[in-house]
Structures are given as structure tokens and as C-alpha cells.
N, C-alpha and C. Protein backbone atom coordinates (compact mmCIF):
# COMPACT_ATOMS: atom_id res chain seq x y z
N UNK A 1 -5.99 -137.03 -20.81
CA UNK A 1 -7.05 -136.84 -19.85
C UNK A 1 -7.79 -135.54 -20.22
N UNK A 2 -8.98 -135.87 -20.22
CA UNK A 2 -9.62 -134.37 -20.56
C UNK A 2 -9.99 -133.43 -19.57
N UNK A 3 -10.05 -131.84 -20.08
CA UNK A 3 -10.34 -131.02 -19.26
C UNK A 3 -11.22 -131.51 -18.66
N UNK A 4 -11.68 -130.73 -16.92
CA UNK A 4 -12.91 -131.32 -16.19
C UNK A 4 -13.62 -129.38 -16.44
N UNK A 5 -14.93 -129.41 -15.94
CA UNK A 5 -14.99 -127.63 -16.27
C UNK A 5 -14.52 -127.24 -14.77
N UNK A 6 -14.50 -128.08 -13.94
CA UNK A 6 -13.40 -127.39 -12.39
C UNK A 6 -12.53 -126.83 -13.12
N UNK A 7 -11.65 -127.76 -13.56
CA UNK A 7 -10.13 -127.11 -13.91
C UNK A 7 -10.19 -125.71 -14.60
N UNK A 8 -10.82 -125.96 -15.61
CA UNK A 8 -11.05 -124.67 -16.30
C UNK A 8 -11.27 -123.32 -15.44
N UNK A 9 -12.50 -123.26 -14.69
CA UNK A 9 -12.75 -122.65 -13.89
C UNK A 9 -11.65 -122.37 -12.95
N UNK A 10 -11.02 -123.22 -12.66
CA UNK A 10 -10.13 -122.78 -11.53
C UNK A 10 -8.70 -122.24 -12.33
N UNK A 11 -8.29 -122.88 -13.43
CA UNK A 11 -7.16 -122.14 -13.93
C UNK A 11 -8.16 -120.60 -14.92
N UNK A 12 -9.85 -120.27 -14.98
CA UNK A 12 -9.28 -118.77 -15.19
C UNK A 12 -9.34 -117.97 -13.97
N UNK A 13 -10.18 -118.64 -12.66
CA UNK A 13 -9.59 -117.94 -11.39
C UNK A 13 -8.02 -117.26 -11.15
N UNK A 14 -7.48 -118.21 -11.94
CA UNK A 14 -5.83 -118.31 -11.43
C UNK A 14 -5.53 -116.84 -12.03
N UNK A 15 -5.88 -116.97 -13.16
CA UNK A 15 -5.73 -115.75 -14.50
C UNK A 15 -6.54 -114.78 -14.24
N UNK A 16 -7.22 -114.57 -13.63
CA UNK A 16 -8.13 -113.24 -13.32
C UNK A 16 -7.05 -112.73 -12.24
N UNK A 17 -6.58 -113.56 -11.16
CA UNK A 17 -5.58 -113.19 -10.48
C UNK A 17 -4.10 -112.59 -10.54
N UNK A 18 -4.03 -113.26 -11.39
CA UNK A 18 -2.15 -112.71 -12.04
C UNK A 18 -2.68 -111.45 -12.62
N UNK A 19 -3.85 -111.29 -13.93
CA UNK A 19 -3.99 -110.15 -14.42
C UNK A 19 -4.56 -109.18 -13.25
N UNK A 20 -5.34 -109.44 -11.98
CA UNK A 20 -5.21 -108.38 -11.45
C UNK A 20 -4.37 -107.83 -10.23
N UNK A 21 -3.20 -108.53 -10.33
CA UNK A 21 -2.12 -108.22 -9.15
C UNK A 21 -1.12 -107.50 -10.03
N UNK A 22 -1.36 -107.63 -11.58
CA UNK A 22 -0.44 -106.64 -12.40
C UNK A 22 -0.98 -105.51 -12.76
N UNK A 23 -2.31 -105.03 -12.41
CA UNK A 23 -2.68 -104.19 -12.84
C UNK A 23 -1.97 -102.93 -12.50
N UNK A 24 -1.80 -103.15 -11.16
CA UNK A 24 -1.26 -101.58 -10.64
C UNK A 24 0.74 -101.94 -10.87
N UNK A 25 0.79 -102.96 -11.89
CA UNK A 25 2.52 -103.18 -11.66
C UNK A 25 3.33 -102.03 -12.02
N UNK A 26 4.58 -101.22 -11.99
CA UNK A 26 5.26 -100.18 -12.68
C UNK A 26 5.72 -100.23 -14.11
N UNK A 27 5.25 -102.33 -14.70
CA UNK A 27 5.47 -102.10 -16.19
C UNK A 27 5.19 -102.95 -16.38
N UNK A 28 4.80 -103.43 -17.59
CA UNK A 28 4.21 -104.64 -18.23
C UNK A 28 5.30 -105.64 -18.78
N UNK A 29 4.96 -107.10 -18.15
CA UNK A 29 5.46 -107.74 -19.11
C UNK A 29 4.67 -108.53 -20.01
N UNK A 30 5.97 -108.94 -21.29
CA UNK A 30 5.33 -109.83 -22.15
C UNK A 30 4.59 -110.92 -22.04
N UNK A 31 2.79 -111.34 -22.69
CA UNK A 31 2.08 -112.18 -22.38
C UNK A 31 2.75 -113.64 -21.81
N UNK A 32 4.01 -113.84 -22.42
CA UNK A 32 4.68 -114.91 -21.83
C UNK A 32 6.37 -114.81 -22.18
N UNK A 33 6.45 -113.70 -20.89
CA UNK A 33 7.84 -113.42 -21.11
C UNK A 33 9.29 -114.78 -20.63
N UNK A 34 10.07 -114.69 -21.66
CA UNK A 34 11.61 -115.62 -21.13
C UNK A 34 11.92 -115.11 -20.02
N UNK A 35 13.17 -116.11 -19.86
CA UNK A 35 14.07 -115.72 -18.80
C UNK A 35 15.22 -114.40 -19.05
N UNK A 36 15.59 -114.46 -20.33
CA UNK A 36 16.20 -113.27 -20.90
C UNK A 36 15.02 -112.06 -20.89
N UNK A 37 13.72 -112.01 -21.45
CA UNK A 37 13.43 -110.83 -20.64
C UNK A 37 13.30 -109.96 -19.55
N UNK A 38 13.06 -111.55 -18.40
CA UNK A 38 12.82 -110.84 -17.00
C UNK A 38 14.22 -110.28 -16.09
N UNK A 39 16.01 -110.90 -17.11
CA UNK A 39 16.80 -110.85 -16.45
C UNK A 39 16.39 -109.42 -16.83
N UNK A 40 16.52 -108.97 -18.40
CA UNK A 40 16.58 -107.59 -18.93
C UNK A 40 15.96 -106.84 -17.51
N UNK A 41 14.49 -107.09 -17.60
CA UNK A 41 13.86 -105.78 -16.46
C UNK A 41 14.50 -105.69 -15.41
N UNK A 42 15.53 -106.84 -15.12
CA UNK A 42 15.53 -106.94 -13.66
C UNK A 42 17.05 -105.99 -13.46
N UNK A 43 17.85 -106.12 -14.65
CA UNK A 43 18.58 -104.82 -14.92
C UNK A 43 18.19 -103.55 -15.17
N UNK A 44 17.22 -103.34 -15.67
CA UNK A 44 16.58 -102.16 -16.01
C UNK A 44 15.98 -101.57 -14.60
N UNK A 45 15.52 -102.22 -13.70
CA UNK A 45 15.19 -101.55 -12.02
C UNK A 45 16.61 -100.73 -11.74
N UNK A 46 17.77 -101.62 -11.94
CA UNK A 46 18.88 -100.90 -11.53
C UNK A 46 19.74 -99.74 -12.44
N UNK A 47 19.52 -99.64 -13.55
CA UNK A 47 19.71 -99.03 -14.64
C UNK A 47 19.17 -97.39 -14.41
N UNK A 48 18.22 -97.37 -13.62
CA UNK A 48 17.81 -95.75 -12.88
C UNK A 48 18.73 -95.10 -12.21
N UNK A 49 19.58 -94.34 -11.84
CA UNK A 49 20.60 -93.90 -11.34
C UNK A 49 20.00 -93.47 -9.94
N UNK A 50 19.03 -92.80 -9.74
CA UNK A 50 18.06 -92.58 -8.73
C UNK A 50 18.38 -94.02 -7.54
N UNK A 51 17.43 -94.89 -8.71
CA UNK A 51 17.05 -96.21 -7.71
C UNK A 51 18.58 -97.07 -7.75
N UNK A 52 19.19 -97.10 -8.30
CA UNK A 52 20.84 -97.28 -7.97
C UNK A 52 21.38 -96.58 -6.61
N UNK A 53 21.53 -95.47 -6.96
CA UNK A 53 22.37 -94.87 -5.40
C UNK A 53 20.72 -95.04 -3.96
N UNK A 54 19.37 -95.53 -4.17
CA UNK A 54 18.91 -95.57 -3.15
C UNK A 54 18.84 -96.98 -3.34
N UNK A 55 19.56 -98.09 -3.93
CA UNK A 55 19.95 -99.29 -3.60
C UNK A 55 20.95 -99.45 -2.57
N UNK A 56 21.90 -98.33 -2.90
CA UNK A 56 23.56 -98.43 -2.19
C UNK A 56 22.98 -98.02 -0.91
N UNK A 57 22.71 -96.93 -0.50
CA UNK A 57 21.76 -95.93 0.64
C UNK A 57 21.50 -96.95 1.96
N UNK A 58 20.82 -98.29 0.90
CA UNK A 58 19.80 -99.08 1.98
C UNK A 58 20.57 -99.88 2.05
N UNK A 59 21.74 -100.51 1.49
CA UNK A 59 22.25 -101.43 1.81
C UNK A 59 23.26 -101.14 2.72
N UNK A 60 23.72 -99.83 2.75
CA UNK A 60 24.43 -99.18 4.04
C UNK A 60 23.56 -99.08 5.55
N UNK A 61 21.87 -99.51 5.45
CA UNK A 61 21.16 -100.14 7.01
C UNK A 61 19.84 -99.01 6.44
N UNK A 62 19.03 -99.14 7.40
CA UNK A 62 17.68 -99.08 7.30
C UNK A 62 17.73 -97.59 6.78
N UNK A 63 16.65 -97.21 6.03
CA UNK A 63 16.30 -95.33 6.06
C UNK A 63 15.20 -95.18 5.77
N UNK A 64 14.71 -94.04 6.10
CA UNK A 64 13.29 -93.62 5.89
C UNK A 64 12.83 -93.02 4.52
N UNK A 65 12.24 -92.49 4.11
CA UNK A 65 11.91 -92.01 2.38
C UNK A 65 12.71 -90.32 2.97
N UNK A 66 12.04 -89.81 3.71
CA UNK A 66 12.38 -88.57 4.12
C UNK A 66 14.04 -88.85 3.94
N UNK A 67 14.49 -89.67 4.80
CA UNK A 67 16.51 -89.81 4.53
C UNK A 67 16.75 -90.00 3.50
N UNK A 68 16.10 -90.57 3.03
CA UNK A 68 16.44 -90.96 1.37
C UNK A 68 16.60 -89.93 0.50
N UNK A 69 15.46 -88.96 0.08
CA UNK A 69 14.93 -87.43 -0.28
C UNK A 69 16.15 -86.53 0.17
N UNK A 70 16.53 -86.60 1.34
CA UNK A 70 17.24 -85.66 1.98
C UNK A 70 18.53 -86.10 0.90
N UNK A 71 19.30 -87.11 1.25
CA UNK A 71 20.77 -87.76 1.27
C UNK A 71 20.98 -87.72 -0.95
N UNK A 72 19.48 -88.14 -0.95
CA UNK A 72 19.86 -87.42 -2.82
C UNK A 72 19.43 -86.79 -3.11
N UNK A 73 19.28 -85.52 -2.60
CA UNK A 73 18.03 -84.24 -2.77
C UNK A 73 17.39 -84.65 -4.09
N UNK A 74 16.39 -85.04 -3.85
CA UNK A 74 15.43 -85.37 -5.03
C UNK A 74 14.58 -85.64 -3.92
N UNK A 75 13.04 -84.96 -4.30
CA UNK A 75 11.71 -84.43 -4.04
C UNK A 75 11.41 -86.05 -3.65
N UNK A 76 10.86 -85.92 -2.39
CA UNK A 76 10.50 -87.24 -1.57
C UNK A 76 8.89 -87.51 -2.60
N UNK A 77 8.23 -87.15 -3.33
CA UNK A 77 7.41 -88.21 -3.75
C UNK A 77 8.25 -88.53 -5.23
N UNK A 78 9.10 -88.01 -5.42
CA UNK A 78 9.66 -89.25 -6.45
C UNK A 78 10.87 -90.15 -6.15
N UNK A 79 11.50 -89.78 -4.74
CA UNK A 79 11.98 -90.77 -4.28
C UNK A 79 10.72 -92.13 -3.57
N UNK A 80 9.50 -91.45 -3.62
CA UNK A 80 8.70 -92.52 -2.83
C UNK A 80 8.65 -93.50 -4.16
N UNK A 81 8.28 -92.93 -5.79
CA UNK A 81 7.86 -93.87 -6.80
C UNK A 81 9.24 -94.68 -6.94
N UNK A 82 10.15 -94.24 -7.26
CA UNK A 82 11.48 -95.27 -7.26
C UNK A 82 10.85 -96.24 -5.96
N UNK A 83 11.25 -95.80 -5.13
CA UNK A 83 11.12 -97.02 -3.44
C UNK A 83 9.74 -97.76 -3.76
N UNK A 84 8.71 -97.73 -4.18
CA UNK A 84 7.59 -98.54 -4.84
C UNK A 84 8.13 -99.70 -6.26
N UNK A 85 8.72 -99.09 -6.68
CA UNK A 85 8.89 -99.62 -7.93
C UNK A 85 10.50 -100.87 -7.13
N UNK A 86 10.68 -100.56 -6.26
CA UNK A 86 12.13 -100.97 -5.84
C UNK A 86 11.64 -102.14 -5.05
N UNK A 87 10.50 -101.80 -4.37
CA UNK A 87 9.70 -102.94 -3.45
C UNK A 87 9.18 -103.72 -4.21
N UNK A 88 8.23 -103.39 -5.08
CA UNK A 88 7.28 -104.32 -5.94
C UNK A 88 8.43 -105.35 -6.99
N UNK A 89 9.59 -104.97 -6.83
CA UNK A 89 10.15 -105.92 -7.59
C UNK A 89 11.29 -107.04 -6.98
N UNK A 90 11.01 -106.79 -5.61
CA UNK A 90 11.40 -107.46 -4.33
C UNK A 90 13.32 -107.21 -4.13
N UNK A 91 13.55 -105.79 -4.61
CA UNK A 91 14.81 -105.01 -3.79
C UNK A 91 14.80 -104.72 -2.34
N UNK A 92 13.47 -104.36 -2.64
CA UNK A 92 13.65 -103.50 -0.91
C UNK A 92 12.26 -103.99 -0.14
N UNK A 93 12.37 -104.43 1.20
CA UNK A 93 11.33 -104.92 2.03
C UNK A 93 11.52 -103.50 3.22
N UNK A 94 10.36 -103.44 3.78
CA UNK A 94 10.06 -102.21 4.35
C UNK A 94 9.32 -102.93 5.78
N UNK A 95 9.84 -101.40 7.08
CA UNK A 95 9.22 -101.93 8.32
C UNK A 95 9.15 -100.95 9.05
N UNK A 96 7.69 -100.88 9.79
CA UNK A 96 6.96 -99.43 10.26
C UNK A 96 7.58 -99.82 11.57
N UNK A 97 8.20 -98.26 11.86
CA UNK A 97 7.76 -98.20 13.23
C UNK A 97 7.00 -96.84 13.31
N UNK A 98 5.68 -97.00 14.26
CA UNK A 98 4.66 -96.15 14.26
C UNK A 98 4.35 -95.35 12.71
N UNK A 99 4.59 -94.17 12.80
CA UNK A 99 4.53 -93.55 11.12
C UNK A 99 5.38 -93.55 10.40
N UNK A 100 6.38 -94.09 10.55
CA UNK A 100 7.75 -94.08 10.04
C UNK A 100 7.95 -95.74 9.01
N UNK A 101 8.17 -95.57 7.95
CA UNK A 101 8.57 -96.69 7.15
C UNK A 101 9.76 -96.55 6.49
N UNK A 102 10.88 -97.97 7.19
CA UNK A 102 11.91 -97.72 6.60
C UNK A 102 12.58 -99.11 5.64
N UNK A 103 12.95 -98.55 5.19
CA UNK A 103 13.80 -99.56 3.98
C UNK A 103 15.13 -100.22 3.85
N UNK A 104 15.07 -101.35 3.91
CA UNK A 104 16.25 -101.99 4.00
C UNK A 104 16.34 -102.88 2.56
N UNK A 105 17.14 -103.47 2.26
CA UNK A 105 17.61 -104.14 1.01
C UNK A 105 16.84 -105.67 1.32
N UNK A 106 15.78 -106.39 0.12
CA UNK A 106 15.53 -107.65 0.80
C UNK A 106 16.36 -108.59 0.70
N UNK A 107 17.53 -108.83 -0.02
CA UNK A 107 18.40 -109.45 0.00
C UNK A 107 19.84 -108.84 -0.19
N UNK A 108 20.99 -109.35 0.55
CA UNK A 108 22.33 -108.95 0.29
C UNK A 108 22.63 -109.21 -0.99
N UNK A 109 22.44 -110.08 -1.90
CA UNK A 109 23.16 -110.55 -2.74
C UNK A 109 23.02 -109.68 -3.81
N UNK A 110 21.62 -108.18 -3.88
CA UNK A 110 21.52 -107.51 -3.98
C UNK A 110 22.41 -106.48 -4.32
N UNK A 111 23.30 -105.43 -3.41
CA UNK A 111 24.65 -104.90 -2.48
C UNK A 111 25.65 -106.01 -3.64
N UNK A 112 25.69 -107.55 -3.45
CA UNK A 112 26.73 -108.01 -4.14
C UNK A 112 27.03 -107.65 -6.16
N UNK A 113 25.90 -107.69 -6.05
CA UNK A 113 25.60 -107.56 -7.97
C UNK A 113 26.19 -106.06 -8.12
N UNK A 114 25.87 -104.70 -7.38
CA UNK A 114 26.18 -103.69 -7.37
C UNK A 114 27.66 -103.25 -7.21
N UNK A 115 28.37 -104.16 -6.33
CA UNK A 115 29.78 -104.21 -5.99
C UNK A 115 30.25 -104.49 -7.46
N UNK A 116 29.75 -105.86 -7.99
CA UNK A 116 30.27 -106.61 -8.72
C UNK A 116 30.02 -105.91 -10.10
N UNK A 117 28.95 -105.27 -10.41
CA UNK A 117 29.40 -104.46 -11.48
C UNK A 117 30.42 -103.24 -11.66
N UNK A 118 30.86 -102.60 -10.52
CA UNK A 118 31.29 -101.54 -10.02
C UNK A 118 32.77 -102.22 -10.13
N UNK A 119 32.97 -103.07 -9.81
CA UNK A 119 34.21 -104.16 -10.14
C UNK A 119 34.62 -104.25 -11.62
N UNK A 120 33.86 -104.72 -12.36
CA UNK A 120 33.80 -104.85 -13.87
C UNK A 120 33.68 -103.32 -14.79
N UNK A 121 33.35 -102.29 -14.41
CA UNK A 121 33.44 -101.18 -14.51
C UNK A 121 34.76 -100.33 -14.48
N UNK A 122 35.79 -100.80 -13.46
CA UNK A 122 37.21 -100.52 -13.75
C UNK A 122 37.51 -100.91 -14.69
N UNK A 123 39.04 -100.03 -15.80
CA UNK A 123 39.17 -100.55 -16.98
C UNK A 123 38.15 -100.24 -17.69
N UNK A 124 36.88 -99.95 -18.03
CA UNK A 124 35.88 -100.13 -19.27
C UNK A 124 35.03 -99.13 -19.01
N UNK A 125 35.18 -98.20 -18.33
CA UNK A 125 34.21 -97.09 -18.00
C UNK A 125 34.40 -96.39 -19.05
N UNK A 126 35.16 -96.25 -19.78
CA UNK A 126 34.88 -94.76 -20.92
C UNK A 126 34.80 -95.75 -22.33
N UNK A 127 34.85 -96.74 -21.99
CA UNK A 127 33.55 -97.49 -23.41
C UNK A 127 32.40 -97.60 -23.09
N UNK A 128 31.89 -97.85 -21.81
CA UNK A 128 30.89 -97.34 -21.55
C UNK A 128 30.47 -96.10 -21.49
N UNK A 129 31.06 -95.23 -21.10
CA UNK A 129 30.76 -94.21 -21.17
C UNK A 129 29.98 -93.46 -22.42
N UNK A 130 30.80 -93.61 -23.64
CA UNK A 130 30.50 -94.07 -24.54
C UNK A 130 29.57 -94.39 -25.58
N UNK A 131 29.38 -95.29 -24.83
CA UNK A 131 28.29 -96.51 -25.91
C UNK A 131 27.11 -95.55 -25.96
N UNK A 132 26.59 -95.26 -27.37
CA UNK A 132 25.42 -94.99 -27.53
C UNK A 132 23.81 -95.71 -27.63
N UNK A 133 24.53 -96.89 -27.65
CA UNK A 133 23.59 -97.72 -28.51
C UNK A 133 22.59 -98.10 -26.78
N UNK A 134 23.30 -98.66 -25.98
CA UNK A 134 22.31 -98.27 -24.59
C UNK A 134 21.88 -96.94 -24.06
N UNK A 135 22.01 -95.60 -24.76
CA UNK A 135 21.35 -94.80 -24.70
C UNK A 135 20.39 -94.49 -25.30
N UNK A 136 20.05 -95.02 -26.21
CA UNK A 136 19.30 -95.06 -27.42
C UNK A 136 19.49 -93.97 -28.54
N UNK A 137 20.84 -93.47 -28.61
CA UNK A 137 21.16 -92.23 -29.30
C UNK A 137 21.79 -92.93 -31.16
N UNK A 138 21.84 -94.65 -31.33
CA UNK A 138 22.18 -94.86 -32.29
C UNK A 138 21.20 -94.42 -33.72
């Protein structure tokens, strides 16, 4: 069946769209990334030690950026870019009351992956510890 010029038109609508909802994204992906890349990034959100312990933080119940800042003394606008980068990749869903925005985990299963590496981490922590080659020191 051949293109109609609707379609066309409407699939580069589609594409003007994706490219501009990524514009402001915290990182680029590949023009047509796998499923092995997006698991990669999706480890790499948690791979920040920052946005790790303000994963654990929120999954212990709601907090504000200010609690957050406070509880890992680290300077509340770079706890705000972690908590952006933590939202936009659908960790953390957020809810105002009046001026106040606080953060909760958008899913538990979230909390579970974190347990569950922390699990697998007994026994093997000082090969990890270790390993250079995920530091990039090889």
C-alpha cells in the first residue's frame, strides 16, 4: 500500500514531537536505541550514588528537596538536578502541597531492584570493589 502524503505528514508531526520532548532530556539516546541500551541507562540513573541514597530516602515516604539536601548534605540545587533527572526517567513522581514539592518513589518495584542488588552485593563486594573496568580506570 502506498504512502498517502497524510501519513507522511502526520508521522513527521510524530517526529518533530519525540525530537522536541527530548530536547531538554538529561541525555541522549541512540537514533534507535535496543533494549540492552535503555536497560544500560536505566542502570546508569541508579549508578549515581547521590541519586541512589535519594532513591532509598523516598522510598522510606514522601520528602521535600530541602529534606533531601539536608539528610545528604549536598547543596539543594544539585540535589534538585539528580530529583529532575530521577523524575524525567519515571523514579520519582512528585506532589505540591502549596509551595512545597515532595517526592515519593513512582513505583515500589523500584525500592525492590535496590534491595535486590544490595542482596547480591553480599559475598562480592570487594570484587566489586575492585573492578576497574566499571570505573573506567582500565
Amino acid at each position: 500500500m502506498p504512502l498517502q502524503l497524510s501519513h507522511i505528514s502526520q508521522f513527521v508531526c510524530i517526529l518533530r514531537g519525540v525530537a522536541g520532548s527530548t530536547l531538554n532530556a538529561p541525555f541522549r539516546l541512540p537514533v534507535a536505541p535496543g533494549e540492552a541500551d535503555l536497560i544500560a541507562k536505566y542502570f546508569r540513573v541508579l549508578g549515581d550514588p547521590t541519586r541512589l541514597r535519594i532513591v532509598e530516602l523516598v522510598s522510606e515516604g514522601e520528602r521535600s528537596v530541602g529534606e533531601l539536601a539536608q539528610l545528604l548534605g549536598v547543596p539543594q540545587p544539585k540535589v534538585s538536578n539528580h530529583l529532575a533527572c530521577l523524575r524525567w526517567c519515571g523514579f520519582v513522581i512528585t506532589r505540591r502541597e502549596q509551595r512545597t514539592i515532595y517526592y515519593r518513589l513512582a513505583d515500589e518495584r523500584v525500592a525492590a531492584v535496590v534491595e535486590l542488588a544490595r542482596e547480591l552485593l553480599h559475598g562480592n563486594a570487594e570484587h566489586v570493589a575492585a573492578c576497574q573496568q566499571v570505573d573506567g580506570q582500565s
